[in-house]
Every structure is written in structure tokens, then in C-alpha cells.
N, C-alpha and C. Protein backbone atom coordinates (compact mmCIF):
# COMPACT_ATOMS: atom_id res chain seq x y z
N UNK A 1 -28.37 -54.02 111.32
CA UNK A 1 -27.66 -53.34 112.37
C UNK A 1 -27.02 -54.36 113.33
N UNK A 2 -27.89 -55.49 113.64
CA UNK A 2 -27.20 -56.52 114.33
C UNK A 2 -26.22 -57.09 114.04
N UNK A 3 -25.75 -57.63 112.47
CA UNK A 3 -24.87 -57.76 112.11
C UNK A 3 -23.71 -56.85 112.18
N UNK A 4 -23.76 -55.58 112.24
CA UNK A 4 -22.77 -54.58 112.11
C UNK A 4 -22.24 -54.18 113.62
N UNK A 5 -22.93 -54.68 114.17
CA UNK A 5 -22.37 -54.79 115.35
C UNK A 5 -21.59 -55.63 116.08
N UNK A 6 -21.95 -57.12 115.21
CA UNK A 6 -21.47 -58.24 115.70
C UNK A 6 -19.82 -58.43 115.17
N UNK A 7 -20.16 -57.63 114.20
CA UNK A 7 -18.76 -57.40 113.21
C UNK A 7 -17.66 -56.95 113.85
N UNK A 8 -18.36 -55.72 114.74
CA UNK A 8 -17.83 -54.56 115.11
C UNK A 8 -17.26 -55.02 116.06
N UNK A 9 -17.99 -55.88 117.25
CA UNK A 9 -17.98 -56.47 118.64
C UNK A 9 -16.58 -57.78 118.31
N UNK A 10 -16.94 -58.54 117.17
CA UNK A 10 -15.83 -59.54 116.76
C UNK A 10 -14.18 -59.16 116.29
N UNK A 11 -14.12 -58.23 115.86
CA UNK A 11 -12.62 -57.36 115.47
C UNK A 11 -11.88 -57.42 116.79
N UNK A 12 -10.80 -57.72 116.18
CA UNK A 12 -9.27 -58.17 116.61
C UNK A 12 -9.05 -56.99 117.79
N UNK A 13 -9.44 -55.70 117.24
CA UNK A 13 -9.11 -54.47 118.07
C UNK A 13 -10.09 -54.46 119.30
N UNK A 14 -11.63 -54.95 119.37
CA UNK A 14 -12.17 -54.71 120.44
C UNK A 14 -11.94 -55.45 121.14
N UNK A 15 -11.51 -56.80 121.09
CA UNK A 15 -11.20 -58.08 122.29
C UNK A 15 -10.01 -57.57 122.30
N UNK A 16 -9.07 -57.35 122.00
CA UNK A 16 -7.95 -57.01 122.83
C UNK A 16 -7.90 -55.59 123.58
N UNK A 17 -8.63 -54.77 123.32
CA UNK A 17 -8.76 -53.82 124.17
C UNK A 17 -9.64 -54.16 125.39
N UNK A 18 -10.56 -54.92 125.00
CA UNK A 18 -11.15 -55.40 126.49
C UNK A 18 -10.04 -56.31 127.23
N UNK A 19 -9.29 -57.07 126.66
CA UNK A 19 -8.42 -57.90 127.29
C UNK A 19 -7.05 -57.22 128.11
N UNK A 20 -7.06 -56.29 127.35
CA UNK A 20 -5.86 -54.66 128.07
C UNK A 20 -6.80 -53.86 129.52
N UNK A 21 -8.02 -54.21 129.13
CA UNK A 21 -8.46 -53.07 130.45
C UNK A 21 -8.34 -54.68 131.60
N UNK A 22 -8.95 -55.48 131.27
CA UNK A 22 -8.88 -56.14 132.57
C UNK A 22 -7.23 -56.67 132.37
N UNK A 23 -6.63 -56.97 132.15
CA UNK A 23 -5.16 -57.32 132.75
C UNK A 23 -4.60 -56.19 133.07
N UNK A 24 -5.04 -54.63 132.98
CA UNK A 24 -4.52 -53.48 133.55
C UNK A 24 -5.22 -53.43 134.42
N UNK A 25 -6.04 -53.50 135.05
CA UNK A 25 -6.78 -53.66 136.08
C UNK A 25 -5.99 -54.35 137.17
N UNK A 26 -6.13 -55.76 136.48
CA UNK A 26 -5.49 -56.72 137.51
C UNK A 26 -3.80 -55.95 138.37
N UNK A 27 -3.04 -56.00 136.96
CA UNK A 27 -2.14 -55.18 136.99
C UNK A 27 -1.62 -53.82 138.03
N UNK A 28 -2.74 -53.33 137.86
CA UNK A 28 -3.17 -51.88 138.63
C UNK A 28 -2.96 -52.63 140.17
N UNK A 29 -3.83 -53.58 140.28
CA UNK A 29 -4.09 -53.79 142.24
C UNK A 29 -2.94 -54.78 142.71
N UNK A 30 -2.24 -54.77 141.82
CA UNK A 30 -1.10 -55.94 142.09
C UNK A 30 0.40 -54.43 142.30
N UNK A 31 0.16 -53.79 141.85
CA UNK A 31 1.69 -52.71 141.89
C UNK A 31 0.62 -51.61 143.07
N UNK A 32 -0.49 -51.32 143.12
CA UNK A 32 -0.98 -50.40 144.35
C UNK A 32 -0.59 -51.46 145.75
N UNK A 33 -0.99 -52.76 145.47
CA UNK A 33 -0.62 -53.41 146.77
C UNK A 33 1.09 -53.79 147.37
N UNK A 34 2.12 -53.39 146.08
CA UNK A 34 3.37 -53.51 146.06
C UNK A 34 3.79 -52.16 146.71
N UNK A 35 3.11 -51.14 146.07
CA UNK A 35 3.82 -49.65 146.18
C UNK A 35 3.31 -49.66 148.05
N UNK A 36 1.89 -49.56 148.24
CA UNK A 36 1.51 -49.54 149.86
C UNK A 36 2.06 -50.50 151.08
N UNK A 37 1.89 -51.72 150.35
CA UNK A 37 2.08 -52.93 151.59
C UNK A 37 3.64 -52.93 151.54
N UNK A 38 4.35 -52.36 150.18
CA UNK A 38 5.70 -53.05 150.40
C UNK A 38 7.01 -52.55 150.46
N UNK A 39 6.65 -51.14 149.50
CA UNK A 39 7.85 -49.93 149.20
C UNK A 39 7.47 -49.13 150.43
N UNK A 40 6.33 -48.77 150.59
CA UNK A 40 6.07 -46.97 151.58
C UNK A 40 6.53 -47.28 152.53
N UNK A 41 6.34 -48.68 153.65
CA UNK A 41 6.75 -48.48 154.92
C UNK A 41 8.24 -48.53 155.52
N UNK A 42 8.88 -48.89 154.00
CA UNK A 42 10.20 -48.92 154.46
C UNK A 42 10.66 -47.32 154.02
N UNK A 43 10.43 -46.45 152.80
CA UNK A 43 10.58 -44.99 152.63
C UNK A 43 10.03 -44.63 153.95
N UNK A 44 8.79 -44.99 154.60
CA UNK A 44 8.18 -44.22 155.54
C UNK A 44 9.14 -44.21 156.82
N UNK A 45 9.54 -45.51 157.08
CA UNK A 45 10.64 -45.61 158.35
C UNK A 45 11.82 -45.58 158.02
N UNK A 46 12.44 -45.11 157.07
CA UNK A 46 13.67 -44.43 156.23
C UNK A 46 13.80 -42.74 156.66
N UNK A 47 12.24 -41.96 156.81
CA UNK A 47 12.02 -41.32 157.19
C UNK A 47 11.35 -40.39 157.88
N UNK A 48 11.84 -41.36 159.23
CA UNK A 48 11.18 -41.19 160.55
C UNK A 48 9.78 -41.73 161.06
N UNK A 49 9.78 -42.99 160.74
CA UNK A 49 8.46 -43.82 160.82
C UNK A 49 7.10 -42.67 160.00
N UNK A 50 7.47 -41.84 158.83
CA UNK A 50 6.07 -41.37 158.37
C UNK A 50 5.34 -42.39 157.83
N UNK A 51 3.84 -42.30 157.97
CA UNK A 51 2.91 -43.06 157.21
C UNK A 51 2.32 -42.13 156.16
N UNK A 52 2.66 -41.79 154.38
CA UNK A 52 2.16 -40.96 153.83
C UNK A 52 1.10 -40.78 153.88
N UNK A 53 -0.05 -41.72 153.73
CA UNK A 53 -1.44 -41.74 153.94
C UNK A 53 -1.41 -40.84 154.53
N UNK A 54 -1.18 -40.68 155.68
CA UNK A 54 -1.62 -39.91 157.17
C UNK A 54 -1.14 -38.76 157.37
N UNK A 55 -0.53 -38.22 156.31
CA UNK A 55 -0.08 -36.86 156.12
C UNK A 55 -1.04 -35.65 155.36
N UNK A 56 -1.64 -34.95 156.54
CA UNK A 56 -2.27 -33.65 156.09
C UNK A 56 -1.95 -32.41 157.01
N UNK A 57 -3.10 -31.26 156.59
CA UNK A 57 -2.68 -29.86 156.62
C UNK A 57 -4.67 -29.53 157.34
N UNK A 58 -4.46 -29.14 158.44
CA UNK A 58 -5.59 -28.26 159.05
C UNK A 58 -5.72 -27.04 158.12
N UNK A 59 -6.90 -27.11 157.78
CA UNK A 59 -7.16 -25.86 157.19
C UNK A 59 -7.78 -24.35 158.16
N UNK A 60 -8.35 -25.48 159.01
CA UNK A 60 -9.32 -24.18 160.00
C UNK A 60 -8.27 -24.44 161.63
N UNK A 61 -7.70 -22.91 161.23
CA UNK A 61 -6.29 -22.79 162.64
C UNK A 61 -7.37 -23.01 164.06
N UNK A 62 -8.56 -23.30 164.28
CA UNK A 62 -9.12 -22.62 165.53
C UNK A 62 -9.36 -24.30 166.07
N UNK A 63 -9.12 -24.95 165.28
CA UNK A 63 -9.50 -26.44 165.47
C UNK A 63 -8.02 -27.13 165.37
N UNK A 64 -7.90 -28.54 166.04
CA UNK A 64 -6.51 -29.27 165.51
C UNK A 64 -7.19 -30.91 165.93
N UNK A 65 -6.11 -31.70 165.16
CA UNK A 65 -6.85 -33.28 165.52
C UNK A 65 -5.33 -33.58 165.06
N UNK A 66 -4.98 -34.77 166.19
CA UNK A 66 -3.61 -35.59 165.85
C UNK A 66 -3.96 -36.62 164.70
N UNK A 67 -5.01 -36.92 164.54
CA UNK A 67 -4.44 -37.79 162.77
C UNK A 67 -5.88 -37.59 161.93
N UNK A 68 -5.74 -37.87 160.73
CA UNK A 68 -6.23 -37.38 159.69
C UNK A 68 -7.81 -38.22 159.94
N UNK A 69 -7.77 -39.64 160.47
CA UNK A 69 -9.08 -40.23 160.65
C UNK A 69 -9.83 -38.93 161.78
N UNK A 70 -9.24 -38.78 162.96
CA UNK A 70 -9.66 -37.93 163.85
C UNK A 70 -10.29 -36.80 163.10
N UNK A 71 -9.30 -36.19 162.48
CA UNK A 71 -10.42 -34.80 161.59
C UNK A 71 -11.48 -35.33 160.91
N UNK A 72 -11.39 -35.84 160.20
CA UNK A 72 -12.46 -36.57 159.44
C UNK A 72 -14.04 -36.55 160.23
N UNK A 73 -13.24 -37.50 161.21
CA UNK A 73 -15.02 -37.86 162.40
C UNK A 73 -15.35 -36.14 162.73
N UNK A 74 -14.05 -35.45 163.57
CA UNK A 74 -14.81 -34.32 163.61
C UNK A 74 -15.22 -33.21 162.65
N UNK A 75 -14.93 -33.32 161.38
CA UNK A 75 -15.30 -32.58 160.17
C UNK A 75 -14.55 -31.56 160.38
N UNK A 76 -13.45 -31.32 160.55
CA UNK A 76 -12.52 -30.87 159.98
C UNK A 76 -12.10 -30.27 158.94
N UNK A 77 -12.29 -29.12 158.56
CA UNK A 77 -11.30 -29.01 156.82
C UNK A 77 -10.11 -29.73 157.04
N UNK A 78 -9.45 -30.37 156.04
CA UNK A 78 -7.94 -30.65 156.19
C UNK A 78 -7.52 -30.64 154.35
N UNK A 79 -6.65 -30.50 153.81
CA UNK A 79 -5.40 -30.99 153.01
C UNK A 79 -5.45 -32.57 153.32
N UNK A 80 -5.25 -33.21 152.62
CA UNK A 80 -4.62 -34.91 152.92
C UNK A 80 -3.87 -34.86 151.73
N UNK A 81 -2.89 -34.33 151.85
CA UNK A 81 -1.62 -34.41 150.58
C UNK A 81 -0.85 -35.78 150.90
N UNK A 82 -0.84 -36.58 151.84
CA UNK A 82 -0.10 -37.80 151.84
C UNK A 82 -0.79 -39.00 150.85
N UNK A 83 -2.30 -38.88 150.96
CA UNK A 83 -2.63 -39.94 149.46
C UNK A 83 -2.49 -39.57 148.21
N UNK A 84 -2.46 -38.25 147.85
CA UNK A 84 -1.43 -37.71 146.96
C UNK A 84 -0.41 -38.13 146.41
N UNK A 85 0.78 -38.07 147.55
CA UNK A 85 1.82 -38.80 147.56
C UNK A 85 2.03 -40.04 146.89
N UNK A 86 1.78 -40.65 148.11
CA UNK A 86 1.17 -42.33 147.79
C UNK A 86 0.39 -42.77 146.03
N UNK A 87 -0.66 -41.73 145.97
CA UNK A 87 -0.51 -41.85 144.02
C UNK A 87 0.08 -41.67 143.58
N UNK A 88 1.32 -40.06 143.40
CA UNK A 88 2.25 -39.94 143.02
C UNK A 88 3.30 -40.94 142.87
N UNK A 89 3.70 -41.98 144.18
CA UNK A 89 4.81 -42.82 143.77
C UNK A 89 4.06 -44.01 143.23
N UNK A 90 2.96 -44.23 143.43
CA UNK A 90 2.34 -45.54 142.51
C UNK A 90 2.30 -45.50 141.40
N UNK A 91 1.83 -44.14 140.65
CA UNK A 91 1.70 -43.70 139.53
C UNK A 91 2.91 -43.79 138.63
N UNK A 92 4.29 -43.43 139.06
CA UNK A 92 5.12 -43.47 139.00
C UNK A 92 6.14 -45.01 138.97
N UNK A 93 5.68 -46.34 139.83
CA UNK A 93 5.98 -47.41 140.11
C UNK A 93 5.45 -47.86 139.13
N UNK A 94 4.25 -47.71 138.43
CA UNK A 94 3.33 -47.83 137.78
C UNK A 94 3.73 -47.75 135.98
N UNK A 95 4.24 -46.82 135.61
CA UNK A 95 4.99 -46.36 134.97
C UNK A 95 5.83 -46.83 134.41
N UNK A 96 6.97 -47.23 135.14
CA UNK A 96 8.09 -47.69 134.97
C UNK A 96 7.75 -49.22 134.85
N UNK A 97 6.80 -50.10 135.79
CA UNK A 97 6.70 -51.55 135.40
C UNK A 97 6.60 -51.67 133.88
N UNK A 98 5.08 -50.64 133.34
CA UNK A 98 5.14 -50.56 132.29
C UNK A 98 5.86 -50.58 131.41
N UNK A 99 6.71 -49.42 131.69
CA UNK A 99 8.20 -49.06 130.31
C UNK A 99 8.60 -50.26 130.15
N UNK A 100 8.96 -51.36 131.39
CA UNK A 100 9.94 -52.23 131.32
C UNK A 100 9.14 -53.11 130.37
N UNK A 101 8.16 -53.80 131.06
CA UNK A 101 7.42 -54.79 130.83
C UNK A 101 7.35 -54.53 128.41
N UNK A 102 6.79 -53.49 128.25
CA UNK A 102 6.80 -52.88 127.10
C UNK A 102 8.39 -53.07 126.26
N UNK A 103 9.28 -52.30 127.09
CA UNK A 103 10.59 -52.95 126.36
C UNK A 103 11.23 -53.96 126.05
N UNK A 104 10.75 -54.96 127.03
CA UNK A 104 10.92 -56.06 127.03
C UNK A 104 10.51 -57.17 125.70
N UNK A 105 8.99 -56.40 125.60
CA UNK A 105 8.40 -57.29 124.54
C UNK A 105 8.76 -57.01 123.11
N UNK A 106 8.75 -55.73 123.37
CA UNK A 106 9.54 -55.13 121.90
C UNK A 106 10.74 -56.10 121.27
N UNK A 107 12.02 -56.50 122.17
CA UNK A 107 12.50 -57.05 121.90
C UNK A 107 12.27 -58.62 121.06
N UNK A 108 11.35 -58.74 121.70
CA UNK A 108 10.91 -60.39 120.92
C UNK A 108 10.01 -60.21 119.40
N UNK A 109 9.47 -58.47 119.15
CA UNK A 109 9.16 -58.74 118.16
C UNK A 109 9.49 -58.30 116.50
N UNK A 110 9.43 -59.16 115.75
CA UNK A 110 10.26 -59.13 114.75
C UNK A 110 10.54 -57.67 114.21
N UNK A 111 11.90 -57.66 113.75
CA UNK A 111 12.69 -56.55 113.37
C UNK A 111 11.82 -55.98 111.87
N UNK A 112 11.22 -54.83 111.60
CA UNK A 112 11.23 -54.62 109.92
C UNK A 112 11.98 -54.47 108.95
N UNK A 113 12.09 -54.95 107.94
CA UNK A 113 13.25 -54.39 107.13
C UNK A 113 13.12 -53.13 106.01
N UNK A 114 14.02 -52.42 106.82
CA UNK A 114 14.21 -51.13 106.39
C UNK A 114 13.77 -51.22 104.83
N UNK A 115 12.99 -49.97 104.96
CA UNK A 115 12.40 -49.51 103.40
C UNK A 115 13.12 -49.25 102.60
N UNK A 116 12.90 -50.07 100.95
CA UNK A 116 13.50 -49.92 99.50
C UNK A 116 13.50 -48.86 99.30
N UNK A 117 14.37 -48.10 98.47
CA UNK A 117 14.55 -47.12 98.53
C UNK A 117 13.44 -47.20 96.77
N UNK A 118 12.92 -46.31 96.68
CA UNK A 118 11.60 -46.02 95.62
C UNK A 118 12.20 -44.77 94.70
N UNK A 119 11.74 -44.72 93.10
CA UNK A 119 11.51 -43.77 92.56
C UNK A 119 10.80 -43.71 91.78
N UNK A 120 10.45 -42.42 90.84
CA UNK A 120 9.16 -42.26 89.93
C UNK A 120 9.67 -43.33 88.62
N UNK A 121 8.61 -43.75 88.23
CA UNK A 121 8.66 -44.43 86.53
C UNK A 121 8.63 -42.60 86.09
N UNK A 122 9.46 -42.44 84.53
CA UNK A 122 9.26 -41.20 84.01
C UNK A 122 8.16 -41.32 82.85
N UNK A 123 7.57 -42.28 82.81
CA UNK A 123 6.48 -43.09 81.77
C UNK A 123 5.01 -42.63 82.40
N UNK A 124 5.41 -43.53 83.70
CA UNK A 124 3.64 -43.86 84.12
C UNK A 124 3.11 -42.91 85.25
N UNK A 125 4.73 -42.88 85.79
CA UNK A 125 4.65 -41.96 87.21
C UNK A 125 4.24 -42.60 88.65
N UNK A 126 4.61 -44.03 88.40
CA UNK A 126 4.73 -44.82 89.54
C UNK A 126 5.38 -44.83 90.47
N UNK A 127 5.24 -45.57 91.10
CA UNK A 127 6.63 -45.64 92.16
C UNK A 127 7.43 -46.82 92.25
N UNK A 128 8.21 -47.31 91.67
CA UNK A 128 9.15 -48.39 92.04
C UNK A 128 10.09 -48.41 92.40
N UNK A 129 11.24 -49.60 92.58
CA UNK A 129 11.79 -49.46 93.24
C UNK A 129 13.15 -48.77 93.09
N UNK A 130 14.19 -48.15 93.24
CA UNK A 130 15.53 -47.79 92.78
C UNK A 130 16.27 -48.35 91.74
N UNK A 131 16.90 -49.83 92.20
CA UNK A 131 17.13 -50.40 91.70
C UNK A 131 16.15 -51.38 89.98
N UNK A 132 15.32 -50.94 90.16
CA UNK A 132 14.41 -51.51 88.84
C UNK A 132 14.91 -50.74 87.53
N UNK A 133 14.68 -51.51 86.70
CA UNK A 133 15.42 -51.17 85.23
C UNK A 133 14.19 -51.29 84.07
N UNK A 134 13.00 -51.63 84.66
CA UNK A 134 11.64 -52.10 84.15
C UNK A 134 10.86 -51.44 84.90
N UNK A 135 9.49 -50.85 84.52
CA UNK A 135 8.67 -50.54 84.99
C UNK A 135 7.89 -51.70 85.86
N UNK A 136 7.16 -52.16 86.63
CA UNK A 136 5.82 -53.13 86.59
C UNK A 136 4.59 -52.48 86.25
N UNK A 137 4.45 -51.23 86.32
CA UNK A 137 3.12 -51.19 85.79
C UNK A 137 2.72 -50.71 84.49
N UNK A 138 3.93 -50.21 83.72
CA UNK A 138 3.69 -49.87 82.44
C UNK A 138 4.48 -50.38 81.88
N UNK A 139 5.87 -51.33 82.22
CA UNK A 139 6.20 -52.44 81.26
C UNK A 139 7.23 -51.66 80.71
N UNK A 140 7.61 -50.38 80.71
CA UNK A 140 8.70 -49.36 79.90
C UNK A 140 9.78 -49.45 80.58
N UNK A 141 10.96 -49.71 80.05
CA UNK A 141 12.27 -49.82 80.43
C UNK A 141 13.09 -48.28 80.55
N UNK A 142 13.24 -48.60 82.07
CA UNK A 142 13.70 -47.09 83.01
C UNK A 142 15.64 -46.98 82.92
């Protein structure tokens, strides 16, 4: 069993999937700290100094608090649809680095060449290629 694990643990597919979660990771806190520290406050003072974070909804009309920390301390129901937001466009920022980053690499890697076109041997019932005038596996001339 130890061996079959070590097997398992050594394959090409599990180190690079561990190597995908932590550089998506990394990845991850490098575009959350782009989308917060660097895109929102200029959308936010684009429109009307909002801070999305700090955008919610009182749920209980008999109570009110000017910002969302304030409800909080006083326990408050609230909505906080502005970190919402804020995932929404990260998620989204997020996304798109990806697509790019992904298209990008595509490009560098090698082109396939389009598939031979194949037909049956009427002998063996193989498959070769179109152009063949010989079988390969039964040697009978097609």
C-alpha cells in the first residue's frame, strides 16, 4: 500500500496540481489586493466617493446605524451587499487575468497536426490511413 501511494503521490498530475493550488493562491491575494487597494477607490470616487465594502441595507426599520461597522457592534440585522460587490468585481478581475494569462500560453504551445484522414482495410478491418495502398496489419493490398 505504501508503495501505491508513493506512486500515486509521485505522478506528474499530483505535483502539478499542488503546484496550481499554491500559485493560485498566491495569485488570488495579488489580484484581491489589486481589485481593493487599486481599482475600487477610484470606481468608488468615480462614484461619489462610495466605499463598496461599506454598502448595506438595515433590515430591522426600528433601529438605524451610519456605517456597517456601527451595526455590527450594535447587532443589527443588516444586508452587506457591498462585499458582494467587491467579490463580484474581483471574481470577475479574476477571470479575465486568467483568460489572458491562459491565452497567452496557448500561443507558445506547439500547434497539432491535423488528423490523417483514416479508412477501413476491407481484409482485416483496420484502420489506416487514406492514402495507403497496403495494409500494415494484414499485409493485403487495398
Amino acid at each position: 500500500m505504501l508503495k501505491e501511494f508513493k506512486a500515486f503521490v509521485s505522478r506528474g498530475n499530483v505535483l502539478d496540481l499542488a503546484v496550481a493550488v499554491i500559485i493560485g493562491a498566491a495569485f488570488g491575494k495579488i489580484i484581491t489586493t489589486l481589485v481593493e487597494g487599486v481599482l475600487m477607490p477610484p470606481i468608488g470616487l468615480l462614484l461619489g466617493n462610495v466605499d463598496f465594502s461599506s454598502l448595506f441595507i438595515v433590515l430591522d426599520s426600528t433601529k438605524s446605524a451610519a456605517s456597517l461597522k456601527e451595526a455590527k457592534d450594535m447587532a443589527i440585522p443588516v444586508i452587506a451587499y457591498g462585499q458582494l460587490l467587491n467579490d463580484v468585481i474581483t471574481f470577475l478581475i479574476v477571470a479575465l487575468a486568467v483568460f489572458i494569462v491562459v491565452k497567452q500560453a496557448n500561443r507558445f504551445k506547439p500547434q497539432e497536426a491535423p488528423a490523417t484522414p483514416m479508412k477501413d482495410c476491407p481484409f482485416c478491418a483496420s484502420s489506416v490511413p487514406a492514402k495507403a495502398t497496403r495494409c500494415p496489419h494484414c499485409t493485403s493490398t487495398i
